[in-house]
C-alpha atoms as a PDB file:
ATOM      1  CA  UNK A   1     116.033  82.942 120.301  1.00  0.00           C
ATOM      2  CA  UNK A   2     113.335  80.543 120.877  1.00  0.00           C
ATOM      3  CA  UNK A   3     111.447  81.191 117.959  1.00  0.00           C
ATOM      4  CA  UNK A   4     114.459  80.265 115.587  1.00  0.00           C
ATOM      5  CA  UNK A   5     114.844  76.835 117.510  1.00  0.00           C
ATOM      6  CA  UNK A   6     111.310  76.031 116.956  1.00  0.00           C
ATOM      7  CA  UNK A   7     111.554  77.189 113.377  1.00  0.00           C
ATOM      8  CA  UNK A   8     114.618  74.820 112.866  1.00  0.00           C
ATOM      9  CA  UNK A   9     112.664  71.913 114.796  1.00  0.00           C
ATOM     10  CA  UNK A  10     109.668  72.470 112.336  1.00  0.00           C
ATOM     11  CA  UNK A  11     112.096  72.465 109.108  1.00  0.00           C
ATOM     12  CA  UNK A  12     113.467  69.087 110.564  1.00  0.00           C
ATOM     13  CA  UNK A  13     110.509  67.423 111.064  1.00  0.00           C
ATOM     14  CA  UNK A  14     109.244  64.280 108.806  1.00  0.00           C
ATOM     15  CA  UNK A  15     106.173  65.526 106.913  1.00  0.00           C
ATOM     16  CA  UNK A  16     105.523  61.830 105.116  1.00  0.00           C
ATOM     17  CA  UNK A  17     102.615  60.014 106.901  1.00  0.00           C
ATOM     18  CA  UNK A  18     100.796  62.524 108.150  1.00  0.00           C
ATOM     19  CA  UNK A  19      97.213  62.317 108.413  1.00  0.00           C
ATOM     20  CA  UNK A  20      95.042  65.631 107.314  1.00  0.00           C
ATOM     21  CA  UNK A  21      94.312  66.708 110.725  1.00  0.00           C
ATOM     22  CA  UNK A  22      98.105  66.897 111.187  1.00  0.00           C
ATOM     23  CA  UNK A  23      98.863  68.599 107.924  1.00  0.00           C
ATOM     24  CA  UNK A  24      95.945  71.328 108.933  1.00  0.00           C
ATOM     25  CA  UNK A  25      97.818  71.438 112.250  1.00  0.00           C
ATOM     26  CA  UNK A  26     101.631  71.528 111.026  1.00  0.00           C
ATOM     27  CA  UNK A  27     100.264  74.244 108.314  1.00  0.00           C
ATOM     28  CA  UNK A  28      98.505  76.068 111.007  1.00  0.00           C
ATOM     29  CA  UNK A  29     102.024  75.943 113.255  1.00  0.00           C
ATOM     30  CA  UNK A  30     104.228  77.510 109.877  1.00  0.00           C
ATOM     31  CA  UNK A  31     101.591  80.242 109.527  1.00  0.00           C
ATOM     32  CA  UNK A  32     102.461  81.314 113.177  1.00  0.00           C
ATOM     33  CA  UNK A  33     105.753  80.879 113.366  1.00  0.00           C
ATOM     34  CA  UNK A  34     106.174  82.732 110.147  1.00  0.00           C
ATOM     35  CA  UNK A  35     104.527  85.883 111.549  1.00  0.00           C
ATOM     36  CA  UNK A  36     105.818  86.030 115.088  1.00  0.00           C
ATOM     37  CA  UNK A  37     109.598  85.983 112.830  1.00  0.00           C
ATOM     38  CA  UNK A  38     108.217  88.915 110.671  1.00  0.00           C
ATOM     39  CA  UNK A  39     107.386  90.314 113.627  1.00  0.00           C
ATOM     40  CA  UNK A  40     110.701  90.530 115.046  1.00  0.00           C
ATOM     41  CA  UNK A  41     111.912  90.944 111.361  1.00  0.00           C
ATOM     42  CA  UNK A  42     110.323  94.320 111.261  1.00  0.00           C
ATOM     43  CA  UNK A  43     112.482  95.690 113.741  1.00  0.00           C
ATOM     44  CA  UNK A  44     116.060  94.263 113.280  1.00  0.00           C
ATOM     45  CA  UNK A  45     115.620  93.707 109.672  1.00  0.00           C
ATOM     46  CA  UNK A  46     118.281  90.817 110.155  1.00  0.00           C
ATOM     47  CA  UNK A  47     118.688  88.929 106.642  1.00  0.00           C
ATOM     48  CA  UNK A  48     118.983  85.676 108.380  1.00  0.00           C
ATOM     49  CA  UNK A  49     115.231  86.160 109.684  1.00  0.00           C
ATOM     50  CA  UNK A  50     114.005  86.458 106.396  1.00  0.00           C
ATOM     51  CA  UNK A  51     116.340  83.103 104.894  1.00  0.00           C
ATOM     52  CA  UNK A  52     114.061  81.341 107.979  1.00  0.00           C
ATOM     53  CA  UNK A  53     110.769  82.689 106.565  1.00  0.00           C
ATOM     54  CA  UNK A  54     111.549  81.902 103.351  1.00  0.00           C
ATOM     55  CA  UNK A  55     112.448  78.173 103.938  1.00  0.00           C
ATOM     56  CA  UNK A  56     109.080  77.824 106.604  1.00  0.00           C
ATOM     57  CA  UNK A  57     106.854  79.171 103.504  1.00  0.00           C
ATOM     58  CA  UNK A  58     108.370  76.878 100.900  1.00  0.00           C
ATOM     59  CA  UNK A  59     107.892  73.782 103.440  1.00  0.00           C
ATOM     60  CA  UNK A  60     103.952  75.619 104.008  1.00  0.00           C
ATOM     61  CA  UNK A  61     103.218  75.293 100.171  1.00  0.00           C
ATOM     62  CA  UNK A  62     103.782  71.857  99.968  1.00  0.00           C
ATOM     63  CA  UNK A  63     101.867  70.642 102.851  1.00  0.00           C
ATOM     64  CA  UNK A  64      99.085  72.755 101.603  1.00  0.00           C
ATOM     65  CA  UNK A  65      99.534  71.517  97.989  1.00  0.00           C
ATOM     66  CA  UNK A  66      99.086  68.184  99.774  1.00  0.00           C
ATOM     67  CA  UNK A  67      95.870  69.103 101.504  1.00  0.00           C
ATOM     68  CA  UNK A  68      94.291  71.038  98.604  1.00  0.00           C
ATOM     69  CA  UNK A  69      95.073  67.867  96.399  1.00  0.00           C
ATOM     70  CA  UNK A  70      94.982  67.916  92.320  1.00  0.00           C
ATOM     71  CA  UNK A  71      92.282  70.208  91.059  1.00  0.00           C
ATOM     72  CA  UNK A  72      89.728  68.326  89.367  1.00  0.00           C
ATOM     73  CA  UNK A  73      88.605  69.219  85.487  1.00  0.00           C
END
């Protein structure tokens, strides 16, 4: 499946230096890949699909916890 290769190649990828344009851009890529894998999820209900989407949302949080930055008081 090409999806899960580029799902695997996103999960590998260094996220440290990263400008913001290319933290809007790698969150951008997760978002898709996520729901092209649901889509498929929703008709083979494979358990391994949803381990994948699980592991591309966690890595999604954090580069948008790095673009949102702290909240200020």
């Amino acid at each position: 499946m090409d999806l899960l290769e580029k799902a695997h190649e996103f999960e590998n990828r260094k996220m440290s230096n990263m400008s913001t344009s290319d933290r809007v851009e790698a969150s951008r890529e997760a978002k898709a890949l996520i729901l092209s894998i649901n889509e498929v999820y929703k008709e083979t209900k494979d358990p391994n699909l949803m381990d994948v989407m699980k592991r591309l949302t966690e890595k999604k949080k954090k580069i948008e916890k790095r673009l949102n930055g702290v909240p200020q008081v």
